[in-house]
N, C-alpha and C. Protein backbone atom coordinates (compact mmCIF):
# COMPACT_ATOMS: atom_id res chain seq x y z
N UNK A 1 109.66 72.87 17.33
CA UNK A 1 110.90 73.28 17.95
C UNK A 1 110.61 74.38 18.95
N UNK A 2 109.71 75.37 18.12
CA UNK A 2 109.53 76.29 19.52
C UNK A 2 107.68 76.38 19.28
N UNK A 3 107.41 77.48 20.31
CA UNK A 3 106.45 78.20 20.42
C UNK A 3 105.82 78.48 18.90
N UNK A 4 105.08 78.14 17.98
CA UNK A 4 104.46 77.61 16.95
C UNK A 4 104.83 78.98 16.01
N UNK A 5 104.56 80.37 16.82
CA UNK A 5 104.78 81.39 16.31
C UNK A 5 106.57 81.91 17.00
N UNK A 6 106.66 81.79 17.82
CA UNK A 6 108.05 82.50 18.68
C UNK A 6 108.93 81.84 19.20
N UNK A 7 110.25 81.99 18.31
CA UNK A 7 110.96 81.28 19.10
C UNK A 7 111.88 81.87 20.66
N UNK A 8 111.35 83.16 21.00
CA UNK A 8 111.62 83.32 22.05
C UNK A 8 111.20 84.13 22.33
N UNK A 9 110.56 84.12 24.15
CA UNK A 9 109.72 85.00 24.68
C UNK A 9 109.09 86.30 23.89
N UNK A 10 110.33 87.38 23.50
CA UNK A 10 110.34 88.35 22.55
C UNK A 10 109.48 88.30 21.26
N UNK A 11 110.34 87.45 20.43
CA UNK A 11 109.69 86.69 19.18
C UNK A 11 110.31 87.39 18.25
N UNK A 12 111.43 87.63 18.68
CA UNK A 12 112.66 87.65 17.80
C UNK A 12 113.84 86.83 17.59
N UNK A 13 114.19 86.00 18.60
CA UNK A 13 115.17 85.36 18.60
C UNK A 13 115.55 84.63 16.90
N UNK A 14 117.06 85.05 16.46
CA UNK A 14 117.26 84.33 15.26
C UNK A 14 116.64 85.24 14.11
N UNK A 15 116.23 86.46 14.36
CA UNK A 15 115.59 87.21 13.32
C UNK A 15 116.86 88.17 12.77
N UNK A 16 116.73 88.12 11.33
CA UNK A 16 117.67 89.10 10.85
C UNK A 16 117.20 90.50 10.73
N UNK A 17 116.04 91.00 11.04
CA UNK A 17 115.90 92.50 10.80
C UNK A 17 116.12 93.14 12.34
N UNK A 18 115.33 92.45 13.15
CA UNK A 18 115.01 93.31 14.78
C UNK A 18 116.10 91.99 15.64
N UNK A 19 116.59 92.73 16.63
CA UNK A 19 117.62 91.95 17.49
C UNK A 19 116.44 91.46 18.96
N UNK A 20 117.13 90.49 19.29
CA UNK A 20 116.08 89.51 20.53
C UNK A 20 116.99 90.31 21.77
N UNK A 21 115.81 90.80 22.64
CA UNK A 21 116.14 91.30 23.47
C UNK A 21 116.14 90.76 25.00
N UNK A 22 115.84 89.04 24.78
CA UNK A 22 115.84 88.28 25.85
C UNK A 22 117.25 87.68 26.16
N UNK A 23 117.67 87.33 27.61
CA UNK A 23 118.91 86.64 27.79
C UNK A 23 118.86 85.35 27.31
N UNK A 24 119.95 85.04 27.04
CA UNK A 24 120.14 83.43 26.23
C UNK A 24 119.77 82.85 27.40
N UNK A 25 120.24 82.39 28.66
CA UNK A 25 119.12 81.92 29.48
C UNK A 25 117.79 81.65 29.37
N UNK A 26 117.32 82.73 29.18
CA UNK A 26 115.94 82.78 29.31
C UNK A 26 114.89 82.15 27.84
N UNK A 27 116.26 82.67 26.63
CA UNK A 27 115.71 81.83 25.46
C UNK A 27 115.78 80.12 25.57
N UNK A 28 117.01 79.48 26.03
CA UNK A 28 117.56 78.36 26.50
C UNK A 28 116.33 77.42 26.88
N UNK A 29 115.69 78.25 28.29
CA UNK A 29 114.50 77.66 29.04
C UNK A 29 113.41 78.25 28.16
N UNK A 30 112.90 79.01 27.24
CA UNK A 30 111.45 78.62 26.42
C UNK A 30 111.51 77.92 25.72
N UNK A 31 112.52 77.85 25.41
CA UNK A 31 112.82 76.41 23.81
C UNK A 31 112.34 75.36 24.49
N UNK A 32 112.87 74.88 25.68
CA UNK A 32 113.09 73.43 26.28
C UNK A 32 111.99 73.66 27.23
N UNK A 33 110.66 74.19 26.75
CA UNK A 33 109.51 73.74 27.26
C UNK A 33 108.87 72.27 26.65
N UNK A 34 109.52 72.28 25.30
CA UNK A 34 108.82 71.28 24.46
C UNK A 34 109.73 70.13 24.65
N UNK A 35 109.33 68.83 24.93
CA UNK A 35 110.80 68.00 25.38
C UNK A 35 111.37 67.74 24.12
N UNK A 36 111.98 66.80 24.17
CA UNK A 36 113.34 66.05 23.12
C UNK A 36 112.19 65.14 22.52
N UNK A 37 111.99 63.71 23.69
CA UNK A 37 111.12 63.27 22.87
C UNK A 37 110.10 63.27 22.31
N UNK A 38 109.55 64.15 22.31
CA UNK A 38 107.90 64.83 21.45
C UNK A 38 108.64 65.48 19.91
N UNK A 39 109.57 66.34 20.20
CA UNK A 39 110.44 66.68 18.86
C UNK A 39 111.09 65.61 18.24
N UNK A 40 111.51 64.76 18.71
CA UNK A 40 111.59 63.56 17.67
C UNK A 40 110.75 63.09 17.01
N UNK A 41 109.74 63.23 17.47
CA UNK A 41 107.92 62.87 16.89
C UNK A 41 107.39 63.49 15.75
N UNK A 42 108.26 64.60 15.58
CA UNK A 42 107.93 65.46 14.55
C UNK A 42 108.62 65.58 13.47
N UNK A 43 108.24 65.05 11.73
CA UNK A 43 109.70 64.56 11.07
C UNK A 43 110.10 65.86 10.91
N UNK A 44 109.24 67.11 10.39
CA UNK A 44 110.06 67.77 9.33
C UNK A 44 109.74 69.61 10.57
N UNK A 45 110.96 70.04 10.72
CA UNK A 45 111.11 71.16 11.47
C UNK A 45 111.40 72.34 10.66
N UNK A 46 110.99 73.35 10.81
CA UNK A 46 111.40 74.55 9.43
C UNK A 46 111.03 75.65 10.05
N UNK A 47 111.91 76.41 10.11
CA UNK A 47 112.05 77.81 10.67
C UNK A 47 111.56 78.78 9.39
N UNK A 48 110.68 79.36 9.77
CA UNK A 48 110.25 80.15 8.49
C UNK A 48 110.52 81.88 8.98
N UNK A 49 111.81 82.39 8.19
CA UNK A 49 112.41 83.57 8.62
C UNK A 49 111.25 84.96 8.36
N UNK A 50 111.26 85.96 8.46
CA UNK A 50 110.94 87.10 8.23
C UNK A 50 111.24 87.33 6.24
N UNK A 51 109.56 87.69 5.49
CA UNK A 51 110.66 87.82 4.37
C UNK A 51 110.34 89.31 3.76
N UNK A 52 111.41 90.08 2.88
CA UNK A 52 111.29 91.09 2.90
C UNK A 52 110.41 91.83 1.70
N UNK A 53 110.16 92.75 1.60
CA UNK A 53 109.69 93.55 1.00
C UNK A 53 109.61 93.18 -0.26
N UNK A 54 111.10 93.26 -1.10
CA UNK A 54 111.01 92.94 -2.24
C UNK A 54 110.87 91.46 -2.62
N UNK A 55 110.68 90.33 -1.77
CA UNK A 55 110.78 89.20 -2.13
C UNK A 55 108.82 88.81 -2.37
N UNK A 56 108.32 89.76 -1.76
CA UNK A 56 106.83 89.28 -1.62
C UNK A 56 106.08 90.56 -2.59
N UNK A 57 106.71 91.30 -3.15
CA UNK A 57 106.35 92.37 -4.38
C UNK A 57 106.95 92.09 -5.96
N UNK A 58 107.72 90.95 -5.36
CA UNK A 58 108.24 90.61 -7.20
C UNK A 58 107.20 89.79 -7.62
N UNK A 59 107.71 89.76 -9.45
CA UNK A 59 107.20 89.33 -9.94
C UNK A 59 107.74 87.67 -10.54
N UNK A 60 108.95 87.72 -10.18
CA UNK A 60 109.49 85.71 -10.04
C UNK A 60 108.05 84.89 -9.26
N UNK A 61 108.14 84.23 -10.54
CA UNK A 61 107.05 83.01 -10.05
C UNK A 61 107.56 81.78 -9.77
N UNK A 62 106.80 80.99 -8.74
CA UNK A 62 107.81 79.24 -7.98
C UNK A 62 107.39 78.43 -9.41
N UNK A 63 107.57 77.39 -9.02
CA UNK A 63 106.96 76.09 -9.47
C UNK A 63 105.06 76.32 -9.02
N UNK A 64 104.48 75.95 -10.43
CA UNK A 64 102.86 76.09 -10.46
C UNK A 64 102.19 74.81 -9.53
N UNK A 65 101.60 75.12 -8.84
CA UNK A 65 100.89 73.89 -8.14
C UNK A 65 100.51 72.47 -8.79
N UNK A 66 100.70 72.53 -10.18
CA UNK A 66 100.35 71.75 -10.64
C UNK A 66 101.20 70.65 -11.22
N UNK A 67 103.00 71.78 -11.13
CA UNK A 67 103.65 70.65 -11.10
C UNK A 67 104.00 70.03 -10.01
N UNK A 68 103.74 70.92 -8.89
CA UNK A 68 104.19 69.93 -7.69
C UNK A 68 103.57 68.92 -7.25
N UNK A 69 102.21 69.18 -7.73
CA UNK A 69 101.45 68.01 -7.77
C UNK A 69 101.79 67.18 -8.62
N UNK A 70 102.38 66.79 -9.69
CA UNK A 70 102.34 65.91 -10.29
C UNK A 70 103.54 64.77 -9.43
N UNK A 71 104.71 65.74 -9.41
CA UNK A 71 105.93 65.22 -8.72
C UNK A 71 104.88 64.61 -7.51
N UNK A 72 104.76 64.94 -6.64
CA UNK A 72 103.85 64.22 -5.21
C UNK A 72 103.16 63.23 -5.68
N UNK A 73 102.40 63.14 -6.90
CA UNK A 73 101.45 61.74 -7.51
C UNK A 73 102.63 60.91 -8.31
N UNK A 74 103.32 61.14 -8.33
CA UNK A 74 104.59 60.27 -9.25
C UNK A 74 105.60 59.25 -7.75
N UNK A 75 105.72 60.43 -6.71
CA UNK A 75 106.56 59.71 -5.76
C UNK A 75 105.47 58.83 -4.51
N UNK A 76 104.45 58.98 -4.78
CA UNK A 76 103.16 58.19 -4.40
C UNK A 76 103.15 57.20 -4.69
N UNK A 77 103.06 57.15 -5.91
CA UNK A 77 103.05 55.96 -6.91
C UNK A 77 104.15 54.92 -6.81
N UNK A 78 105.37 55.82 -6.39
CA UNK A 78 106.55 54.72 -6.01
C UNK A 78 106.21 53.98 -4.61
N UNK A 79 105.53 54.62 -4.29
CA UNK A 79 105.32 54.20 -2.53
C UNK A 79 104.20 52.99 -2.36
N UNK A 80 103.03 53.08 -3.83
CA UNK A 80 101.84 52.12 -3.74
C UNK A 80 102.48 51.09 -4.00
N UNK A 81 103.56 51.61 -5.23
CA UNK A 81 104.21 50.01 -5.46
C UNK A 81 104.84 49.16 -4.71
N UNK A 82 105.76 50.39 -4.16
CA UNK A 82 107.14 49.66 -3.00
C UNK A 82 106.11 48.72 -2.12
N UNK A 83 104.97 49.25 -1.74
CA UNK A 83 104.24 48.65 -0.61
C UNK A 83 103.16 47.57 -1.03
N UNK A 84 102.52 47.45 -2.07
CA UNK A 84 101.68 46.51 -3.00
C UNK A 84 101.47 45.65 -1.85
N UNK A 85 102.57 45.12 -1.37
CA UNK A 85 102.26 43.60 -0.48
C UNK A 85 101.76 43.78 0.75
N UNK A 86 101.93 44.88 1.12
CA UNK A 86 101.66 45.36 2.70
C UNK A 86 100.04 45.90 2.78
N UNK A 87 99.45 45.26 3.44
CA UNK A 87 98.15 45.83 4.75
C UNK A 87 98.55 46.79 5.10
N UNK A 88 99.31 47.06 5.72
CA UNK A 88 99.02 48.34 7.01
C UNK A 88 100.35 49.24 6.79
N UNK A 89 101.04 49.30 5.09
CA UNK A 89 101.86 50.55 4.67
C UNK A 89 101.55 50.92 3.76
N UNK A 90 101.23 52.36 3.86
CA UNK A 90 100.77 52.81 2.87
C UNK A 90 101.92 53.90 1.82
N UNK A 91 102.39 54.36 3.05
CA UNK A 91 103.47 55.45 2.58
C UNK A 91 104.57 55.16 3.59
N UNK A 92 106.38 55.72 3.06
CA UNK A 92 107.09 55.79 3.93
C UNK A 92 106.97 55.85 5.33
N UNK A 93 106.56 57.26 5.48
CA UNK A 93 105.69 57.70 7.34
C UNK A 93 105.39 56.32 7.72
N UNK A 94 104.90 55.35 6.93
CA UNK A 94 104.31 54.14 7.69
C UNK A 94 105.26 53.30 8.32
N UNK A 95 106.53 53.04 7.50
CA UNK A 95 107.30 52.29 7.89
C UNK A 95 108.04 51.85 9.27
N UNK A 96 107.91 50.42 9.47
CA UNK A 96 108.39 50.22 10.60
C UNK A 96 110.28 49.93 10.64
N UNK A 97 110.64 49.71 11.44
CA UNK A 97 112.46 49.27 11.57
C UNK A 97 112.52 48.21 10.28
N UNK A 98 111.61 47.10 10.35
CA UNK A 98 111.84 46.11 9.09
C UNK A 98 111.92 46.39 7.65
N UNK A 99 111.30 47.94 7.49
CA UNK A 99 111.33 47.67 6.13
C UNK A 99 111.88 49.07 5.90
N UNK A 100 112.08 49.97 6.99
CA UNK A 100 113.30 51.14 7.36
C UNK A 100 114.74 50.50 7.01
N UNK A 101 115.12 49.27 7.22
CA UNK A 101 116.63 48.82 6.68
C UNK A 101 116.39 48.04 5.21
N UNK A 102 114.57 48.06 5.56
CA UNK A 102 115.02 47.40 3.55
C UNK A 102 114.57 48.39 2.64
N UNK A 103 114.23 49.30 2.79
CA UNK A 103 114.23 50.54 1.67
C UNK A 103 114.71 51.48 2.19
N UNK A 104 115.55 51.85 3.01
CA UNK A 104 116.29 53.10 3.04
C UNK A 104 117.77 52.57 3.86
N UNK A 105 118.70 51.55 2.86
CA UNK A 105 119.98 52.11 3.02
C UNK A 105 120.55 52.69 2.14
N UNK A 106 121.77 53.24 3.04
CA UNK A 106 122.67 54.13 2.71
C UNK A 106 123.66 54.00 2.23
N UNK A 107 124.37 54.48 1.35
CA UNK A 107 125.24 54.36 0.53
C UNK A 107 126.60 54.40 1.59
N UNK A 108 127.88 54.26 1.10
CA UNK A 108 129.12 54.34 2.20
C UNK A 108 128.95 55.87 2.37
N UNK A 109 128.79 57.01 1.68
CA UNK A 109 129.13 58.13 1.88
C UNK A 109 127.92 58.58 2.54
N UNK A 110 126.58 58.37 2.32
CA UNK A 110 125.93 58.77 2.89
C UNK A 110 125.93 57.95 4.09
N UNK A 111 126.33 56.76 4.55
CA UNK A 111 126.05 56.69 6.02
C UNK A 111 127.66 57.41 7.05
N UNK A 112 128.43 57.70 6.15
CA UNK A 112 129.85 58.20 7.01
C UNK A 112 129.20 59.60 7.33
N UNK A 113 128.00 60.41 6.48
CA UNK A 113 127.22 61.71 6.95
C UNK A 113 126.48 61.32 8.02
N UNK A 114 125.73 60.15 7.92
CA UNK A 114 124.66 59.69 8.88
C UNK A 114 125.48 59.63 10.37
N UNK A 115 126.69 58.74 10.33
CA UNK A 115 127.02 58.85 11.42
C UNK A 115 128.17 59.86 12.10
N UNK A 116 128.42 61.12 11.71
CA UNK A 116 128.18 62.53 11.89
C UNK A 116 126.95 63.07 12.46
N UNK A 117 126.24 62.94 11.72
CA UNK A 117 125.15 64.11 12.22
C UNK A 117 124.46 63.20 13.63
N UNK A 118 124.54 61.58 14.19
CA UNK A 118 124.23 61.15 15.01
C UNK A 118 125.29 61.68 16.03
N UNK A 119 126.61 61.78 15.72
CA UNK A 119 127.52 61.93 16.78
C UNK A 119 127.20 63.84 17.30
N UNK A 120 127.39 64.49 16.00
CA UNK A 120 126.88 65.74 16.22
C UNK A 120 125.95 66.38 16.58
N UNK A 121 124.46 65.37 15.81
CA UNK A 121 122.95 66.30 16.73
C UNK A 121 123.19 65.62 17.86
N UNK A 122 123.47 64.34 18.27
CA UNK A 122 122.76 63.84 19.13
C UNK A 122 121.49 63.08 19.13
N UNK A 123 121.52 62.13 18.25
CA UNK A 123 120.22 61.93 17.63
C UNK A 123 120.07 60.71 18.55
N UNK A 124 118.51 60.77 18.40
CA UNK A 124 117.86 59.45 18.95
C UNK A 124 117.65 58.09 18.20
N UNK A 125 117.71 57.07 18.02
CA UNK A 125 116.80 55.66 17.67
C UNK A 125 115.74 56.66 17.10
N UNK A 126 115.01 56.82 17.33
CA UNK A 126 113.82 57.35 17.03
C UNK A 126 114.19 58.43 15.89
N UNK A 127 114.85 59.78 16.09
CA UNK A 127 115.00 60.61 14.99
C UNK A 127 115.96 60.02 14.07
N UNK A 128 116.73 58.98 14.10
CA UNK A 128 118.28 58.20 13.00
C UNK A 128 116.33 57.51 12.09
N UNK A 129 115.52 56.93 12.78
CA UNK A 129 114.60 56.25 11.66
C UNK A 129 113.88 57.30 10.66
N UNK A 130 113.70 58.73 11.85
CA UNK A 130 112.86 59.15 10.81
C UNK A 130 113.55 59.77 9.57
N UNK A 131 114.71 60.13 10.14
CA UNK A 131 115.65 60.59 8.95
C UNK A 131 115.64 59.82 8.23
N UNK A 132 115.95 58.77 8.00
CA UNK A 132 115.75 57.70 6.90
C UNK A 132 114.67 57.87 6.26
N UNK A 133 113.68 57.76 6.96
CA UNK A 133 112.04 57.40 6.27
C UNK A 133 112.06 58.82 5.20
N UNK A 134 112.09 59.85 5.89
CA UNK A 134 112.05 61.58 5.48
C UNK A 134 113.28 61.15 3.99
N UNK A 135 114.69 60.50 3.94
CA UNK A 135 115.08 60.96 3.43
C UNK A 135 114.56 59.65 1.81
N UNK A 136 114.07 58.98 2.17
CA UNK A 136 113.45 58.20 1.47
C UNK A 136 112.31 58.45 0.46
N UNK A 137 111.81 59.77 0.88
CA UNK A 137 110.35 60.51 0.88
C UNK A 137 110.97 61.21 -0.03
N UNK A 138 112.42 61.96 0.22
CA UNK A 138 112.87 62.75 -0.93
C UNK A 138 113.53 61.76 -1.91
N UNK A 139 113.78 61.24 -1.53
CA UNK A 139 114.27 60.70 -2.94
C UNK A 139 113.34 60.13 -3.67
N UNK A 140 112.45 59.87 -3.45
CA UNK A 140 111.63 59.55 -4.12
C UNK A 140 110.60 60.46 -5.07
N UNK A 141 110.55 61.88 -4.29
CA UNK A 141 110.50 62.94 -4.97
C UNK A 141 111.11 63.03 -6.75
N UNK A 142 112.35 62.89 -5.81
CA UNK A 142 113.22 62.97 -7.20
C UNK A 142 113.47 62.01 -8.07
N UNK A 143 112.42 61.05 -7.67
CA UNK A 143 112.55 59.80 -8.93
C UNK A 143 114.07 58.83 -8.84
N UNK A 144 114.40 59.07 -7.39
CA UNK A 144 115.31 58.05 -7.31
C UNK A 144 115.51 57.39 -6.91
N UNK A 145 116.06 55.73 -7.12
CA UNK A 145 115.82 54.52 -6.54
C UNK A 145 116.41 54.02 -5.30
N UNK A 146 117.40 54.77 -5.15
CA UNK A 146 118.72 55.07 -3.87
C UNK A 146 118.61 56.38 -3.34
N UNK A 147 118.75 56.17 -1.82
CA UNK A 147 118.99 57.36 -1.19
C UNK A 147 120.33 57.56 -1.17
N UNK A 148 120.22 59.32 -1.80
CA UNK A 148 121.62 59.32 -2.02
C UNK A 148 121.66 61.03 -0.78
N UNK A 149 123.09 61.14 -1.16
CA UNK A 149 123.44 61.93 0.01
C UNK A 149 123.13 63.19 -0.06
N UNK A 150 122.35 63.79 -0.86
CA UNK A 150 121.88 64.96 -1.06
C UNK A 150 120.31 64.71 -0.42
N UNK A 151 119.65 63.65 -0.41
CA UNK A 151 118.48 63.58 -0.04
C UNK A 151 118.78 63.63 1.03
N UNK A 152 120.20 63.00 1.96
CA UNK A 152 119.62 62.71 3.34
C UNK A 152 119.90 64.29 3.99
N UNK A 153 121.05 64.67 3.29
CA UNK A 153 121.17 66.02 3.60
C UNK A 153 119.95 67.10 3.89
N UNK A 154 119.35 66.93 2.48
CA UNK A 154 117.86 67.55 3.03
C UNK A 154 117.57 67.22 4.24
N UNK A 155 116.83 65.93 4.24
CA UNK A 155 116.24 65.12 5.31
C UNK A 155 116.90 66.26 6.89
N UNK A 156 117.87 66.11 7.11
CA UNK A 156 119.03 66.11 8.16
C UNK A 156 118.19 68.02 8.74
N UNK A 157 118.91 68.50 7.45
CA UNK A 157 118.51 69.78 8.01
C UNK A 157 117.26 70.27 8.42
N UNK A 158 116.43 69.36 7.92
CA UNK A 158 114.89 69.70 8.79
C UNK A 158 114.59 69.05 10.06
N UNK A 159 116.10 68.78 10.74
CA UNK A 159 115.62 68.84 12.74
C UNK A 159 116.07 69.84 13.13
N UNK A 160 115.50 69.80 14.26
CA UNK A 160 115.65 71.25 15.12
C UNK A 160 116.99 71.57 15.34
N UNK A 161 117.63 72.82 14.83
CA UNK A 161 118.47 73.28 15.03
C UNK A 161 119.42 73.52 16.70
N UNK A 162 118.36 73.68 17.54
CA UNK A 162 118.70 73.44 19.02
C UNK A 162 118.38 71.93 19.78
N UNK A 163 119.48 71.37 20.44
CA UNK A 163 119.00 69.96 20.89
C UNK A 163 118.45 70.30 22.46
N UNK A 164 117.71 69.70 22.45
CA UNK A 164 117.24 69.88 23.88
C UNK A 164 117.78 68.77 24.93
C-alpha cells in the first residue's frame, strides 16, 4: 500500500502518537506511486501501527508457535485434500476462476457484504477473486467447510485502506 516502511513522506501519516506534518496532497501523490493494479497483486495488506510501551513490556503471552502451527498443518491438509485431483493446485493462492466459484461461494449474507465492499472499495475482477481465495484460506483456518461472513470480513479488511 505504501512505502514498505512510510506511509507518508514524513512517516507519520495515520500514526497515533506524533501528527504527519505533510499536506494531504502531497500524502495523496506518495501513496499513488504504487499503482492499483500491482496492489491488487498483493492478497493480504496490514498496516502495522506504532506499539506502546506497555504492550511490548508485559507479561500476556499470544498463542505459542506451536499452536499456530498446528492450525496452519490442519488447514493445509484441507487444501491437499480439496485439491487431491489437481496437478498444478496446491493451495487456495493457486486457484484459478474455475475452482474460485467451486470452493468459495458465498452464502446470501455474505455475498449482500461482498457486493458492498465491491460497490464501496471499488474493487477489481482481480481483488473480488482474491478476496474469495484469502477468505477461503480463513476459513479454513477455522476448520470450516463454508465461507462464512466473518471470514470474508477478515479477508475484506486486509486491502488497502486508500483506493488508488
Amino acid at each position: 500500500m505504501f512505502d514498505c516502511v512510510h506511509p507518508s513522506p514524513c512517516g507519520y501519516a495515520g500514526d497515533a502518537v506524533k501528527p504527519c506534518t505533510c499536506a494531504p496532497a502531497v500524502v495523496t501523490k506518495y501513496q499513488k506511486r504504487i499503482s492499483g493494479p500491482l496492489l491488487d497483486r498483493i492478497d493480504i495488506h496490514i498496516e502495522v501501527p506504532r506499539v506502546d510501551y506497555e504492550k511490548l513490556s508485559g507479561n500476556k503471552l499470544g498463542e505459542t508457535s506451536e499452536t499456530i502451527r498446528k492450525r496452519v498443518q490442519a488447514a493445509r491438509d484441507i487444501q491437499n485434500h480439496r485439491f487431491a485431483n489437481s496437478t498444478d493446485i496446491v493451495c487456495n493462492a493457486d486457484m484459478r476462476i474455475g475452482e474460485v466459484r467451486q470452493f468459495c461461494q458465498l452464502q446470501p449474507e455474505g455475498q449482500s457484504l461482498m457486493r458492498a465492499a465491491m460497490s464501496q472499495l471499488n474493487l477489481s475482477a482481480r481483488a473480488y477473486h482474491r478476496i474469495l481465495k484469502l477468505s477461503r484460506t480463513i476459513a479454513d483456518l477455522t476448520g470450516s467447510e463454508e465461507i462464512q461472513s466473518p471470514h470474508l470480513a477478515e479477508a475484506l479488511q486486509y486491502r488497502p485502506k486508500i483506493m488508488i
